[in-house]
N, C-alpha and C. Protein backbone atom coordinates (compact mmCIF):
# COMPACT_ATOMS: atom_id res chain seq x y z
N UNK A 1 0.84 -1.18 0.00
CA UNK A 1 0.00 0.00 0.00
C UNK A 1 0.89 1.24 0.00
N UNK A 2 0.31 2.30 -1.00
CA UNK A 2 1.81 3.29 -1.00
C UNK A 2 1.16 4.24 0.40
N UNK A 3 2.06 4.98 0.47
CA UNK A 3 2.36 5.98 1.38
C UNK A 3 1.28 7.18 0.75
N UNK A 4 0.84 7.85 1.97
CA UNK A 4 0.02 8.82 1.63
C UNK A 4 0.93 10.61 1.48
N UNK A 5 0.74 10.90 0.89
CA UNK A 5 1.59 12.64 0.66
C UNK A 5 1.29 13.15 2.02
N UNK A 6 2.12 14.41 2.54
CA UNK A 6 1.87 14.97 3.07
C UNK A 6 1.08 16.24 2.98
N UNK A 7 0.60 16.62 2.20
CA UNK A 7 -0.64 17.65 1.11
C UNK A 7 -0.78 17.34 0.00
N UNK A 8 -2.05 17.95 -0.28
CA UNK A 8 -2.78 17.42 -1.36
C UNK A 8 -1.88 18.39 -2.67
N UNK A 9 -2.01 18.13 -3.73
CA UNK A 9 -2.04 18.80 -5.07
C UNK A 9 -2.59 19.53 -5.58
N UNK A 10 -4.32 18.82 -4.91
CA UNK A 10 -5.12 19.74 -5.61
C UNK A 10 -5.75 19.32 -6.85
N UNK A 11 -4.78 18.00 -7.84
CA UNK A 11 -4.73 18.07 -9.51
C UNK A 11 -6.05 17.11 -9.35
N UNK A 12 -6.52 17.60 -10.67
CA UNK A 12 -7.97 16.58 -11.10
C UNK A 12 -7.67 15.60 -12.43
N UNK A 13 -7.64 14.39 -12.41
CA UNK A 13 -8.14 13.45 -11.22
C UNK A 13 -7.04 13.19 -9.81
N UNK A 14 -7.66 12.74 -8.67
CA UNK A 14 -6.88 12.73 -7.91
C UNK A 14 -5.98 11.48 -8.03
N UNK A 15 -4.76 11.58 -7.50
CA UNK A 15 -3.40 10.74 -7.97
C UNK A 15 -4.12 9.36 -6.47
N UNK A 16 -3.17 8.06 -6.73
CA UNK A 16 -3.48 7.17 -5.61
C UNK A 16 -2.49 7.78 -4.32
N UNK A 17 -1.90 8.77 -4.15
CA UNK A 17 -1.50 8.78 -2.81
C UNK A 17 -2.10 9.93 -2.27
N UNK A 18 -2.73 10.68 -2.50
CA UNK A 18 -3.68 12.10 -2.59
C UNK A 18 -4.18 11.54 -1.03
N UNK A 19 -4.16 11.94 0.00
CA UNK A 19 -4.37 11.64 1.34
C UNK A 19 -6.23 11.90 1.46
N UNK A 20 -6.55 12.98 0.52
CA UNK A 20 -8.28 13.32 0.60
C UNK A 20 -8.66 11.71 0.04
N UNK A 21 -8.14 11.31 -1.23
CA UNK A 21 -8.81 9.79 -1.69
C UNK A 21 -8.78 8.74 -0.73
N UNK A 22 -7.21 8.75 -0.34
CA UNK A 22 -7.37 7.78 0.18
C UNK A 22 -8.13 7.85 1.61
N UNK A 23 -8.20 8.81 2.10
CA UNK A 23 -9.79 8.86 2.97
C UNK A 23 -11.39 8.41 2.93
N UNK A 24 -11.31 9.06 1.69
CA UNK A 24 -12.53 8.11 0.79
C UNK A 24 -12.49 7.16 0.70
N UNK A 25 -11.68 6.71 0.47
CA UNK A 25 -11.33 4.89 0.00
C UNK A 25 -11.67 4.10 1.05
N UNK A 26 -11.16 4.74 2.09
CA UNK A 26 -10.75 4.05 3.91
C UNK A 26 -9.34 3.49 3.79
N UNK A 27 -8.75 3.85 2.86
CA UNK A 27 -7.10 3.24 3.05
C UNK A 27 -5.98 4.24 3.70
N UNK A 28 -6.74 5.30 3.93
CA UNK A 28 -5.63 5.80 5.13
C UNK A 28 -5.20 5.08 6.54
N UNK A 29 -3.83 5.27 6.24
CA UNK A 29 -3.33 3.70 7.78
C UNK A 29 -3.69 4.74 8.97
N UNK A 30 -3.83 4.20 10.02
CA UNK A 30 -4.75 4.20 11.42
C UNK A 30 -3.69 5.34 11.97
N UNK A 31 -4.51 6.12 13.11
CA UNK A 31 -3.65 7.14 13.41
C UNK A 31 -3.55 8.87 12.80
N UNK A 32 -4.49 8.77 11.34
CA UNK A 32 -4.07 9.71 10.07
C UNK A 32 -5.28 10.07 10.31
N UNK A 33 -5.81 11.47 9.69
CA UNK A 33 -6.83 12.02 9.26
C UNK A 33 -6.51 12.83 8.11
N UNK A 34 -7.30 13.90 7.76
CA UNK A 34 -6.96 15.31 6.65
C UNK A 34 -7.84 16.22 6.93
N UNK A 35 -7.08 17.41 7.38
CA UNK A 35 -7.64 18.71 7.88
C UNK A 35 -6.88 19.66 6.99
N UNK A 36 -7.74 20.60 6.38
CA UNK A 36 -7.17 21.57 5.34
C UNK A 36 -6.60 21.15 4.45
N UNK A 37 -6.92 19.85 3.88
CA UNK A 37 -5.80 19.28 2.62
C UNK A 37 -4.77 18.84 3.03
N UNK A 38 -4.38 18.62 4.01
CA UNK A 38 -3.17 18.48 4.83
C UNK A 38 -3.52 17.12 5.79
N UNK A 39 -2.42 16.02 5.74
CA UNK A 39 -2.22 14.79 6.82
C UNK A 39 -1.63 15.29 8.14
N UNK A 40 -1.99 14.72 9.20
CA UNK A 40 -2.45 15.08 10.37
C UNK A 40 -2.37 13.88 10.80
N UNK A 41 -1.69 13.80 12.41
CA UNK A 41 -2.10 12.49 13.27
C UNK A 41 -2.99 12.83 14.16
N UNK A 42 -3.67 11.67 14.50
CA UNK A 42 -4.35 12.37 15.04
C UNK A 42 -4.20 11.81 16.76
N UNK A 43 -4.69 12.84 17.52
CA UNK A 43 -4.10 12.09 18.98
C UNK A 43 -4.92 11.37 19.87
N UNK A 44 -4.10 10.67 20.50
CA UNK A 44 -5.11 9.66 21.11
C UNK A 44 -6.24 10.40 22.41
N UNK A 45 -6.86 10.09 22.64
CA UNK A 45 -7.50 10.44 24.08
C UNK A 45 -7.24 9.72 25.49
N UNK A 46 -6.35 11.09 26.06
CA UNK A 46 -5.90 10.27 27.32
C UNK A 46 -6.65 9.89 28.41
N UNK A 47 -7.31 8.91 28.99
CA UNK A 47 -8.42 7.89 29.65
C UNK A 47 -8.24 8.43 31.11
N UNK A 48 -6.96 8.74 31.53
CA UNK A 48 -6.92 9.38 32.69
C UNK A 48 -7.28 10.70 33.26
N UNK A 49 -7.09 11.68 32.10
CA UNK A 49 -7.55 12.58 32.55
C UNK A 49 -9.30 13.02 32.38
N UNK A 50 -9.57 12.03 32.68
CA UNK A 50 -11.60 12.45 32.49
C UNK A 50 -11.79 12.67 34.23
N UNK A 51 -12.99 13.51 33.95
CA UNK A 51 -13.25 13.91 35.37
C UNK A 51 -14.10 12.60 36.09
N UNK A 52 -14.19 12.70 37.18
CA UNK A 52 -14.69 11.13 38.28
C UNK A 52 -16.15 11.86 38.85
């Protein structure tokens, strides 16, 4: 599975590593999102700090 870019291009049609497709697709690997055209990790939620 290739590697996703770190921003988009932009170009029409979109290329297979274009991080917006492969969102669509669901083949972005775990951990990843895309905010502003742009790859992003995304962070976990820490379990400890919730209020009791």
């Amino acid at each position: 599975m290739p590697k996703p870019k770190k921003k988009c291009c932009e170009s029409k049609p979109r290329c297979k590593r274009c991080p917006i497709r492969m969102l669509k697709d669901g083949t972005l690997p775990d951990g990843y999102t895309v905010k502003k055209r742009k790859l992003v990790k995304v962070k976990k939620k820490d379990q400890t700090s919730k209020a009791a």
